[in-house]
N, C-alpha and C. Protein backbone atom coordinates (compact mmCIF):
# COMPACT_ATOMS: atom_id res chain seq x y z
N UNK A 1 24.64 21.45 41.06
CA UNK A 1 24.00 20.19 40.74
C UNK A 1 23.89 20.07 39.22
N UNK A 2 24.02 18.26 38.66
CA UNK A 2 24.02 19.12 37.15
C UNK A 2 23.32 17.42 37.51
N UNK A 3 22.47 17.65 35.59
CA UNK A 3 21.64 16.33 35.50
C UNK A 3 21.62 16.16 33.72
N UNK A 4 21.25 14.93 33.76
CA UNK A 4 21.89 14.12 32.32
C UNK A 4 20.63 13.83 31.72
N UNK A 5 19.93 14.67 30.62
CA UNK A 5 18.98 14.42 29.93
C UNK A 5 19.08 13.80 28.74
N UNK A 6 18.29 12.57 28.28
CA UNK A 6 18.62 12.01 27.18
C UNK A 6 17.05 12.57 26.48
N UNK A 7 17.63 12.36 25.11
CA UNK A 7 16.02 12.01 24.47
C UNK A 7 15.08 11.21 23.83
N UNK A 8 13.54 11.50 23.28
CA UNK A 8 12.42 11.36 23.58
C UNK A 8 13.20 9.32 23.69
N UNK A 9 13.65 8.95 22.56
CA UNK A 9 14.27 7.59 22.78
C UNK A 9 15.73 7.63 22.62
N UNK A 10 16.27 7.06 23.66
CA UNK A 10 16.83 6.10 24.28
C UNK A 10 18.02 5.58 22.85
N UNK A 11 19.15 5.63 22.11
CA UNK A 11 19.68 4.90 21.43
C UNK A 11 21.21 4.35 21.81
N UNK A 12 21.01 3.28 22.39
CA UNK A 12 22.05 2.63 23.23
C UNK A 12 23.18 2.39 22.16
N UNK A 13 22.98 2.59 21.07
CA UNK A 13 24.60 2.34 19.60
C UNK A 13 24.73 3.58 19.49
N UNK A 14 25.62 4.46 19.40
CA UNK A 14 25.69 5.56 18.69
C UNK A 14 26.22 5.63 16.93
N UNK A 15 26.66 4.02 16.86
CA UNK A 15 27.10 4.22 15.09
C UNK A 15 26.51 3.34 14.62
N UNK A 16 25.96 3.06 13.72
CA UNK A 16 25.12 2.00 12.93
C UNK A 16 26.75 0.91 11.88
N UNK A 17 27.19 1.52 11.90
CA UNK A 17 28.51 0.51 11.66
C UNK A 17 29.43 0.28 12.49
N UNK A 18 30.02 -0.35 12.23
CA UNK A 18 31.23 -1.04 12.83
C UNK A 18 32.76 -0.79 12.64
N UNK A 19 33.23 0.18 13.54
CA UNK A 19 34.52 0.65 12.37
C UNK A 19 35.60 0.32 13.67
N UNK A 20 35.01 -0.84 14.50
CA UNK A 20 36.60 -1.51 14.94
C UNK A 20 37.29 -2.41 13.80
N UNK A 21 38.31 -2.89 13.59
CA UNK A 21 39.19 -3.80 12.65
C UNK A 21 39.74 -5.03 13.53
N UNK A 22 39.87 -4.72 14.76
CA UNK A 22 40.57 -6.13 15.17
C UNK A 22 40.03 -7.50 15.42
N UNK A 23 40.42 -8.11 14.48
CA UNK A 23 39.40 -9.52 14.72
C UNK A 23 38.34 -9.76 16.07
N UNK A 24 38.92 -9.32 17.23
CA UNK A 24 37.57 -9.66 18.26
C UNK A 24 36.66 -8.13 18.22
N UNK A 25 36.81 -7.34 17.09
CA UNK A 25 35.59 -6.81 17.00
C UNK A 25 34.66 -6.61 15.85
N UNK A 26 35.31 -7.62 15.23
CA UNK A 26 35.01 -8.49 13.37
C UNK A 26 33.77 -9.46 14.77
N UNK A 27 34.62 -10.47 15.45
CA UNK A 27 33.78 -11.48 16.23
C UNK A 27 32.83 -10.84 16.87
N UNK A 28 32.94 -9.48 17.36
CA UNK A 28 31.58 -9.43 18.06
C UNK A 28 30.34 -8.91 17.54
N UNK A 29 30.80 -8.11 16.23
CA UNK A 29 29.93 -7.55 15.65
C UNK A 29 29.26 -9.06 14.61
N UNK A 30 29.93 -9.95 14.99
CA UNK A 30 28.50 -11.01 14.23
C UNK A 30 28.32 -11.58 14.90
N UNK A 31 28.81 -11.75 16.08
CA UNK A 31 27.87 -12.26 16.95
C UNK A 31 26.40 -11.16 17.51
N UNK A 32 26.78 -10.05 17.87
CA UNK A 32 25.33 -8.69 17.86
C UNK A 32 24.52 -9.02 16.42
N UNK A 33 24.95 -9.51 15.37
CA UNK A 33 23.67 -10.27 14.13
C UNK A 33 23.52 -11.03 14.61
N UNK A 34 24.08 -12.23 15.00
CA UNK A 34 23.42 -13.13 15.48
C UNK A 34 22.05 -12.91 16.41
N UNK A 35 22.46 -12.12 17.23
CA UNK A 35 21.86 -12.19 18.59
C UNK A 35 20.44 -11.39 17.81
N UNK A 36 20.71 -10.18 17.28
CA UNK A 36 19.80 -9.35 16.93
C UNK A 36 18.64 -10.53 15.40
N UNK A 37 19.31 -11.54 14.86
CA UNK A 37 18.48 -12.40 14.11
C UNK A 37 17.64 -13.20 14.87
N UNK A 38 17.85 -13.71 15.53
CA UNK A 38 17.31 -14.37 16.51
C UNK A 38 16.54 -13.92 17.08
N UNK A 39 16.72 -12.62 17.49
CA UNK A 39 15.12 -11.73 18.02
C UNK A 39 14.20 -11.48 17.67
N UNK A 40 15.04 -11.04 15.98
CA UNK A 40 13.65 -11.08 14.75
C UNK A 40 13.04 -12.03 14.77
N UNK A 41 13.62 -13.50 14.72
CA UNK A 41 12.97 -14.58 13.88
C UNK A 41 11.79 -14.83 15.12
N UNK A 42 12.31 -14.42 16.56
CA UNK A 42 11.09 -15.09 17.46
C UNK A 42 10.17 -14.00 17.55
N UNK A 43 10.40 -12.84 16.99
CA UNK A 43 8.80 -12.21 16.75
C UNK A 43 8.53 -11.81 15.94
N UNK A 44 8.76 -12.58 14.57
CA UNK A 44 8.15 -12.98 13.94
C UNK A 44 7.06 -14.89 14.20
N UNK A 45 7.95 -15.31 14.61
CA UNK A 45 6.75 -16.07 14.88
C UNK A 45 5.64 -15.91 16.00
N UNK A 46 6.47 -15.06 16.93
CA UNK A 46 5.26 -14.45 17.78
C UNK A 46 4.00 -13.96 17.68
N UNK A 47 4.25 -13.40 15.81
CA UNK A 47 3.20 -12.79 15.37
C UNK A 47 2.62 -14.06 14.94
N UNK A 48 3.16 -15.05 14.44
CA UNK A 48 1.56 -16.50 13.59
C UNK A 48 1.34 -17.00 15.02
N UNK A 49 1.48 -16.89 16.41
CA UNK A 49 0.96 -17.14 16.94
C UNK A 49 0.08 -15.96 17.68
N UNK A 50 -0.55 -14.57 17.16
CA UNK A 50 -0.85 -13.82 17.58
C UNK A 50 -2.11 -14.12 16.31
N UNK A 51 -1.39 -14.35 15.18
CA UNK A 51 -2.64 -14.17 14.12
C UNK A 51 -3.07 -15.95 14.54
N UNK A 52 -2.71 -16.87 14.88
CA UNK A 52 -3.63 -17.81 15.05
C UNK A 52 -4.50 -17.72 15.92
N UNK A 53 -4.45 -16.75 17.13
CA UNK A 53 -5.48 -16.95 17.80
C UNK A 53 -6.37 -15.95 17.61
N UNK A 54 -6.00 -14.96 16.65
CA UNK A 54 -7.40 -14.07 16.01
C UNK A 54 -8.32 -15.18 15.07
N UNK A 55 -7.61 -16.45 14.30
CA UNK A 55 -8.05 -17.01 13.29
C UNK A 55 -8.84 -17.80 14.27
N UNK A 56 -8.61 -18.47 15.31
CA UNK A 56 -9.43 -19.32 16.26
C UNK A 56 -10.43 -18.44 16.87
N UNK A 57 -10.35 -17.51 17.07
CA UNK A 57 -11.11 -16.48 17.62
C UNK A 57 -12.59 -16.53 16.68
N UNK A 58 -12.13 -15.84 15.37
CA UNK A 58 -13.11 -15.60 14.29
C UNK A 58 -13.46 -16.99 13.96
N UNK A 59 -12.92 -17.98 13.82
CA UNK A 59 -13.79 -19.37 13.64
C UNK A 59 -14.55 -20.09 14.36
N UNK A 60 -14.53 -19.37 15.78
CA UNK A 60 -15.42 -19.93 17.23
C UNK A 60 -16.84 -19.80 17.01
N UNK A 61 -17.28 -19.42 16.00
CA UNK A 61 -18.86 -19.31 15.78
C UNK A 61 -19.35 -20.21 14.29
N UNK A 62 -20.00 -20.54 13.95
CA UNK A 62 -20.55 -21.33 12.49
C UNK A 62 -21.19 -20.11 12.28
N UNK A 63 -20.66 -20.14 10.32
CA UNK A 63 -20.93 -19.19 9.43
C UNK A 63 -20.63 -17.88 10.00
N UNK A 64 -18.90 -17.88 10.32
CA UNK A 64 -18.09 -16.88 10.91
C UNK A 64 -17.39 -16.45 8.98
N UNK A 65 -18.22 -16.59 7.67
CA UNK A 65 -17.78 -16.07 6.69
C UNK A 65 -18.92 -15.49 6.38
N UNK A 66 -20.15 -15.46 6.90
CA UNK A 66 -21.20 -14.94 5.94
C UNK A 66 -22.07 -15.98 4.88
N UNK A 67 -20.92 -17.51 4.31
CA UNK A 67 -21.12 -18.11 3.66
C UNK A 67 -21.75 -19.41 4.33
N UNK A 68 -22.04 -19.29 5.74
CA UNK A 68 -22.09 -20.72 5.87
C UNK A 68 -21.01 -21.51 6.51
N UNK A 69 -19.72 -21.19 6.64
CA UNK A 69 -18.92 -22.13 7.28
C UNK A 69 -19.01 -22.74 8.58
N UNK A 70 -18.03 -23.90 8.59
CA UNK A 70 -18.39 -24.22 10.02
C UNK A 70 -17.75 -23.71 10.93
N UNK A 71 -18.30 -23.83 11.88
CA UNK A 71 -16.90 -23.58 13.22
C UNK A 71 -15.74 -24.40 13.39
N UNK A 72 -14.92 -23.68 13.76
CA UNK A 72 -12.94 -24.06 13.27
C UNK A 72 -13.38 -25.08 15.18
N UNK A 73 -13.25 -26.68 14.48
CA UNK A 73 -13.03 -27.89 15.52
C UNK A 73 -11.69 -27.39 16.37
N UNK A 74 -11.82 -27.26 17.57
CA UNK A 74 -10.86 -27.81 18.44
C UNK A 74 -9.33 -27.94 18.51
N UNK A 75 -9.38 -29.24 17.79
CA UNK A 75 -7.99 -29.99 18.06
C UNK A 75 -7.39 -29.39 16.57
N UNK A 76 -8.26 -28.32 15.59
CA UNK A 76 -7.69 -28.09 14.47
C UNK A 76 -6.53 -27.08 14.67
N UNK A 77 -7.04 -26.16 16.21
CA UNK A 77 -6.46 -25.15 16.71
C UNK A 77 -5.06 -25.66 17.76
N UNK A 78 -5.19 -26.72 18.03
CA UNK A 78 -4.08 -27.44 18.81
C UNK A 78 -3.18 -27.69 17.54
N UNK A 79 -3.19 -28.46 16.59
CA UNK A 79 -2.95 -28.76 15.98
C UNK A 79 -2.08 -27.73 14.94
N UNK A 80 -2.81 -26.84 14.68
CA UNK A 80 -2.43 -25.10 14.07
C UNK A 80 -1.03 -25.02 15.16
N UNK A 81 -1.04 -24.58 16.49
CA UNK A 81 -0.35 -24.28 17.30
C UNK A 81 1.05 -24.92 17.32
N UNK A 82 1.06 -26.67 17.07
CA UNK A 82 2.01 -27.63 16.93
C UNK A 82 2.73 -27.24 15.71
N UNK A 83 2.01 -27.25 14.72
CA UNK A 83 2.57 -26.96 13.41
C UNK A 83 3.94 -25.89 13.42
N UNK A 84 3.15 -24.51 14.05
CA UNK A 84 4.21 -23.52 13.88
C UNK A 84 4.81 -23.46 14.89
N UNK A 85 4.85 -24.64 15.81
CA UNK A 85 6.33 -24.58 17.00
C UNK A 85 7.08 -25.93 16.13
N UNK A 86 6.52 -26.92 15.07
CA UNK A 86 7.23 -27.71 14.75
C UNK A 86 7.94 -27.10 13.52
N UNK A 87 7.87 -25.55 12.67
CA UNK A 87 9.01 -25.36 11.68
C UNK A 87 10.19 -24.76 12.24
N UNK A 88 10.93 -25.76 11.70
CA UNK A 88 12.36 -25.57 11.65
C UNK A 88 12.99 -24.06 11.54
N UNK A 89 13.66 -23.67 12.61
CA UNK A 89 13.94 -21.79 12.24
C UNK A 89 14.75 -21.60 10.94
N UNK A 90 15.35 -22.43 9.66
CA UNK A 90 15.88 -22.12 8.68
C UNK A 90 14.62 -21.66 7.77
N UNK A 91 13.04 -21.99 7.99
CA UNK A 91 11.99 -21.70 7.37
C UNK A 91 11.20 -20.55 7.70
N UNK A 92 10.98 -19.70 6.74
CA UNK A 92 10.16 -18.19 7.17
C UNK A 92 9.17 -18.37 8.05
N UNK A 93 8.37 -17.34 8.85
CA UNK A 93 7.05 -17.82 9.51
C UNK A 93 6.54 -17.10 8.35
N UNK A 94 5.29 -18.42 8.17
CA UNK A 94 4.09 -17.88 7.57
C UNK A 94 3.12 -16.83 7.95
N UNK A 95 2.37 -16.65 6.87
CA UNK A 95 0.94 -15.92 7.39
C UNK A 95 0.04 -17.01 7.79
N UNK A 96 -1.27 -16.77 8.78
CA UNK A 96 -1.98 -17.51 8.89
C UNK A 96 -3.29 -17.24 8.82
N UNK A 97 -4.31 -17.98 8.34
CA UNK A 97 -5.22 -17.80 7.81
C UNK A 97 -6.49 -18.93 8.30
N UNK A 98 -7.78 -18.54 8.08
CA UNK A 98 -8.55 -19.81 8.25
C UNK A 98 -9.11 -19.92 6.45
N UNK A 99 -9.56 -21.20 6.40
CA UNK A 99 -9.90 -22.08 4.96
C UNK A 99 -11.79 -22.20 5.28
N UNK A 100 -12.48 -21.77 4.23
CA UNK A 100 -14.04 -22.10 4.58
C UNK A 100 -14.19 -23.61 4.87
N UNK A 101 -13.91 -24.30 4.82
CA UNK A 101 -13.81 -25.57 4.82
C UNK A 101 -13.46 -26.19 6.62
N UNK A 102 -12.94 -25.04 7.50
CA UNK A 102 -12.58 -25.47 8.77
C UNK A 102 -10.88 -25.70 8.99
N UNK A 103 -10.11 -25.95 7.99
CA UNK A 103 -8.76 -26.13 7.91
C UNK A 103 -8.24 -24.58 8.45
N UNK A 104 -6.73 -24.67 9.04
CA UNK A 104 -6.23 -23.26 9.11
C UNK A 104 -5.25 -23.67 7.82
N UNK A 105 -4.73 -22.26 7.11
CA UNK A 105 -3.80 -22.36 6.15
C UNK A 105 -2.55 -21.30 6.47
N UNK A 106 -1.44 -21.57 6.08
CA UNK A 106 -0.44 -21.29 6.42
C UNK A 106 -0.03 -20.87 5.14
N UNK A 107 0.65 -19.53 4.53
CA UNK A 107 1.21 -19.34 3.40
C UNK A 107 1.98 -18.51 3.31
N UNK A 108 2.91 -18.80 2.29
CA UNK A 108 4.30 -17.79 1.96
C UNK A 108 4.23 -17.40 0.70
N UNK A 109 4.13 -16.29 0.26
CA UNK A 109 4.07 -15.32 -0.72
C UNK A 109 4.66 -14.27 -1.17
N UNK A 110 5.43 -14.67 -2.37
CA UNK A 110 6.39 -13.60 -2.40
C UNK A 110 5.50 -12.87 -3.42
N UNK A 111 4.85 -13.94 -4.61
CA UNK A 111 3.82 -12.92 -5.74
C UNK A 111 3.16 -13.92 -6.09
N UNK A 112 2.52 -13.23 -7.19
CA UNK A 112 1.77 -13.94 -7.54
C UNK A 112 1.70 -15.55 -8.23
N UNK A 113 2.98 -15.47 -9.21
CA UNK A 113 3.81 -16.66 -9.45
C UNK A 113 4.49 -17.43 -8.35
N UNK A 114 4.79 -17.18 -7.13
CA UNK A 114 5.56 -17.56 -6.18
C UNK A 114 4.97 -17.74 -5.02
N UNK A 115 4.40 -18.94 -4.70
CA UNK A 115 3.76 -19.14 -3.25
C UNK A 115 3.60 -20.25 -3.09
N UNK A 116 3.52 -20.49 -1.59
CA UNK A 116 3.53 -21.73 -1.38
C UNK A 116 2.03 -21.59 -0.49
N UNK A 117 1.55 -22.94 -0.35
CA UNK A 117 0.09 -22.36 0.74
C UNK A 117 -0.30 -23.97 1.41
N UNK A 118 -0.52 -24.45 2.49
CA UNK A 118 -0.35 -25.56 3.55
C UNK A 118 -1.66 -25.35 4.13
N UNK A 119 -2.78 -26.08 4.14
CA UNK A 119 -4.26 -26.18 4.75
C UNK A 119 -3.78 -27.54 5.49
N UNK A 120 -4.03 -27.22 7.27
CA UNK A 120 -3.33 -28.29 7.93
C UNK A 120 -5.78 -28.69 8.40
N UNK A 121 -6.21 -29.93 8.37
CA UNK A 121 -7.40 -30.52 8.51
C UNK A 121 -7.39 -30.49 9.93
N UNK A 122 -9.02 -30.98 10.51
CA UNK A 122 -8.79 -31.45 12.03
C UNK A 122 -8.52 -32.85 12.04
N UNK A 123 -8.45 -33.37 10.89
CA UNK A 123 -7.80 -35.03 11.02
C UNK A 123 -5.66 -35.11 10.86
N UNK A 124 -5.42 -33.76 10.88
CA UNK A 124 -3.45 -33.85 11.01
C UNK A 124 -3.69 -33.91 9.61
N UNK A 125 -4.28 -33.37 8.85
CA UNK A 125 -3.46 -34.16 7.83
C UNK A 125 -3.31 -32.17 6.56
N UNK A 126 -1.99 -32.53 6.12
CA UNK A 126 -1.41 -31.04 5.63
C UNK A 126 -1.68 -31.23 4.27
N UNK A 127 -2.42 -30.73 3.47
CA UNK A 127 -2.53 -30.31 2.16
C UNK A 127 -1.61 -29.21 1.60
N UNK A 128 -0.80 -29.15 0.93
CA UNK A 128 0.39 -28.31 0.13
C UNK A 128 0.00 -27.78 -1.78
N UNK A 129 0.27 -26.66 -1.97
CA UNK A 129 0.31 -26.77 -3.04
C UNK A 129 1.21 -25.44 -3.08
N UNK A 130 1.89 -25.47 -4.46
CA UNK A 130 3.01 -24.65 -4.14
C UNK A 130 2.81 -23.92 -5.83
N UNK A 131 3.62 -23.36 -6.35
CA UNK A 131 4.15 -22.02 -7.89
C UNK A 131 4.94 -21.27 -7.70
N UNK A 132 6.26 -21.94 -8.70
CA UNK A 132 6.73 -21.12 -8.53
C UNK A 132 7.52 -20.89 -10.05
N UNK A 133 6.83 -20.12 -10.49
CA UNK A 133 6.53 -20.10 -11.79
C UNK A 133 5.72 -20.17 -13.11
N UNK A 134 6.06 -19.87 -14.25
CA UNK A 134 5.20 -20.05 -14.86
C UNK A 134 4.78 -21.69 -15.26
N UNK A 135 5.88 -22.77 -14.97
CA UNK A 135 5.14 -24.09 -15.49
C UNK A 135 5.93 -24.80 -14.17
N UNK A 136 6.40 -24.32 -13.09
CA UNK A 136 6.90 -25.43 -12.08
C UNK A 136 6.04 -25.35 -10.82
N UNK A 137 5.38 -26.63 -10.57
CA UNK A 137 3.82 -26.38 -9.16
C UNK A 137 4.41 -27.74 -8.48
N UNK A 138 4.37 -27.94 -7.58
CA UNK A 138 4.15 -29.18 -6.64
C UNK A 138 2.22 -29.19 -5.69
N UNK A 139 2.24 -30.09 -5.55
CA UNK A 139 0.95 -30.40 -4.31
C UNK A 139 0.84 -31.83 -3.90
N UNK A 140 0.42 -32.17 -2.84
CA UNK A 140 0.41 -33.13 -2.15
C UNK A 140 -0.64 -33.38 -1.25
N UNK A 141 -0.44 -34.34 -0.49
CA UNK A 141 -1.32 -34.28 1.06
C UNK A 141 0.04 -35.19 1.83
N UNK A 142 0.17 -34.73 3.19
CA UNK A 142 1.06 -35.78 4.02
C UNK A 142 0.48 -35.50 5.97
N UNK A 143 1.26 -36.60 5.91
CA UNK A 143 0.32 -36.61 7.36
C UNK A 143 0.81 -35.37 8.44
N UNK A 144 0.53 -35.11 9.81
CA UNK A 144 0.77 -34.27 10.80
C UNK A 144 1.53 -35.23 11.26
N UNK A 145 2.68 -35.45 11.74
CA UNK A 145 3.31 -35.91 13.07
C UNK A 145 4.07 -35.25 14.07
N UNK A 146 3.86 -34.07 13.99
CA UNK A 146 4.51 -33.10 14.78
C UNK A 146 5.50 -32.61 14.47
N UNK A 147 6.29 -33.45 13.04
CA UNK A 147 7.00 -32.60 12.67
C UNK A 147 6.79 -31.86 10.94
N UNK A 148 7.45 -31.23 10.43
CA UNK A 148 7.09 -30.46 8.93
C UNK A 148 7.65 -31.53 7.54
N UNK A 149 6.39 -31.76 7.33
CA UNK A 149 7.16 -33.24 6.21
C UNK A 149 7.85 -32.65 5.57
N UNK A 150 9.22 -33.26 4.89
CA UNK A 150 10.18 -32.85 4.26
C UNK A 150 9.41 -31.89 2.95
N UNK A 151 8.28 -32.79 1.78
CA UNK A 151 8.18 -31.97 0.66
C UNK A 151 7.35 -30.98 1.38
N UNK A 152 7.13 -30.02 2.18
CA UNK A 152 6.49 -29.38 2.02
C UNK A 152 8.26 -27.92 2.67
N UNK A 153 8.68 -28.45 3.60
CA UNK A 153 9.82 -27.72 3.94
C UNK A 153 10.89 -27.37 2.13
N UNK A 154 10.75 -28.58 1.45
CA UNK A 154 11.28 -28.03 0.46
C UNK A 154 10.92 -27.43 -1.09
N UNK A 155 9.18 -27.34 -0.49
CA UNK A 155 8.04 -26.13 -1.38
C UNK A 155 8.91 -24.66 -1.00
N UNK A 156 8.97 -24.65 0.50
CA UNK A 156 9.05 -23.00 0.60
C UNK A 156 10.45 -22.37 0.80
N UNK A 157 11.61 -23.80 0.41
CA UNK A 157 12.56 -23.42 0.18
C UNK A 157 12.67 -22.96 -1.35
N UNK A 158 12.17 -23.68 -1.88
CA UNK A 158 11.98 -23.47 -3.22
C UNK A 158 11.92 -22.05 -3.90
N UNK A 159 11.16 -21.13 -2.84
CA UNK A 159 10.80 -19.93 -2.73
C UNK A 159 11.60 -18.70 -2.60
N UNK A 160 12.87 -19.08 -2.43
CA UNK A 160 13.77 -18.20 -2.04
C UNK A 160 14.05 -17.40 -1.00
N UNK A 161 13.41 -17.57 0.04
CA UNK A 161 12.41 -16.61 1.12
C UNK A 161 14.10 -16.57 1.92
N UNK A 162 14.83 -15.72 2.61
CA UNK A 162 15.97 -15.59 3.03
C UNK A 162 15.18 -15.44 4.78
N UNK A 163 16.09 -15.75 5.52
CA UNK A 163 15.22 -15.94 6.98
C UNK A 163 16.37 -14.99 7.65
């Protein structure tokens, strides 16, 4: 009797490169990026929807800062939720955050010179302010309509952020 032990994990590739040459294995090996980008990108957003509901969580009480704040309204958390199923997958997922003020904020940060940061209200409405640099800033306000207003999609392109 004989038996086939693998170990502690499991590694279904045995080469981390690619050393076929014939065009359909040029094609498949970007299509396996493909496939394998695509996995990343949805958990990564899996995670701003993991950190939004810690942020709704911790805002379910008034003066959930110590300072006095209010409790994070409702439809601010519906609203949070819409936001990050309405960016476009060419755009990084943010971090997410709550604002003392009741807003959730959404931000991309590469440093300190370089960030972009989005406080979405419980009235829809997205506040932006962006740096990226020492003298180039944008900011705004634009409405929620379910989808990502253009200047703010092209704050965090601005950013260089590679997806």
């Amino acid at each position: 009797m004989s038996a086939l032990t693998l170990g502690w994990v499991y590694q279904p590739f045995t080469r981390s490169v690619n050393t076929g040459s014939s065009p359909e294995s040029k094609k498949l090996e970007e299509r396996f990026r493909e496939i394998v980008l695509h996995f990343r990108k949805r958990a990564e957003r899996e995670r701003a929807f993991y950190e939004l509901a810690r942020v709704v969580e911790v805002g379910s009480e008034s003066n959930w800062d110590g300072y006095g704040a209010p409790k994070l309204e409702k439809q601010v958390s519906q609203l949070g939720c819409r936001f990050l199923n309405a960016l476009p997958s060419v755009i990084p997922t943010p971090e997410v955050g709550l604002d003392p003020d009741g807003d959730i904020s959404f931000s991309w940060t590469l440093s300190r010179d370089k960030q972009v940061h989005v406080s979405l209200s419980p009235q829809g409405l997205l506040s932006y302010a962006g740096i990226f640099g020492p003298t180039s800033r944008v900011h705004g306000t634009e409405a929620f309509d379910d989808s990502v207003p253009l200047p703010i999609i092209e704050a965090v392109r601005r950013l260089g952020i590679q997806v």
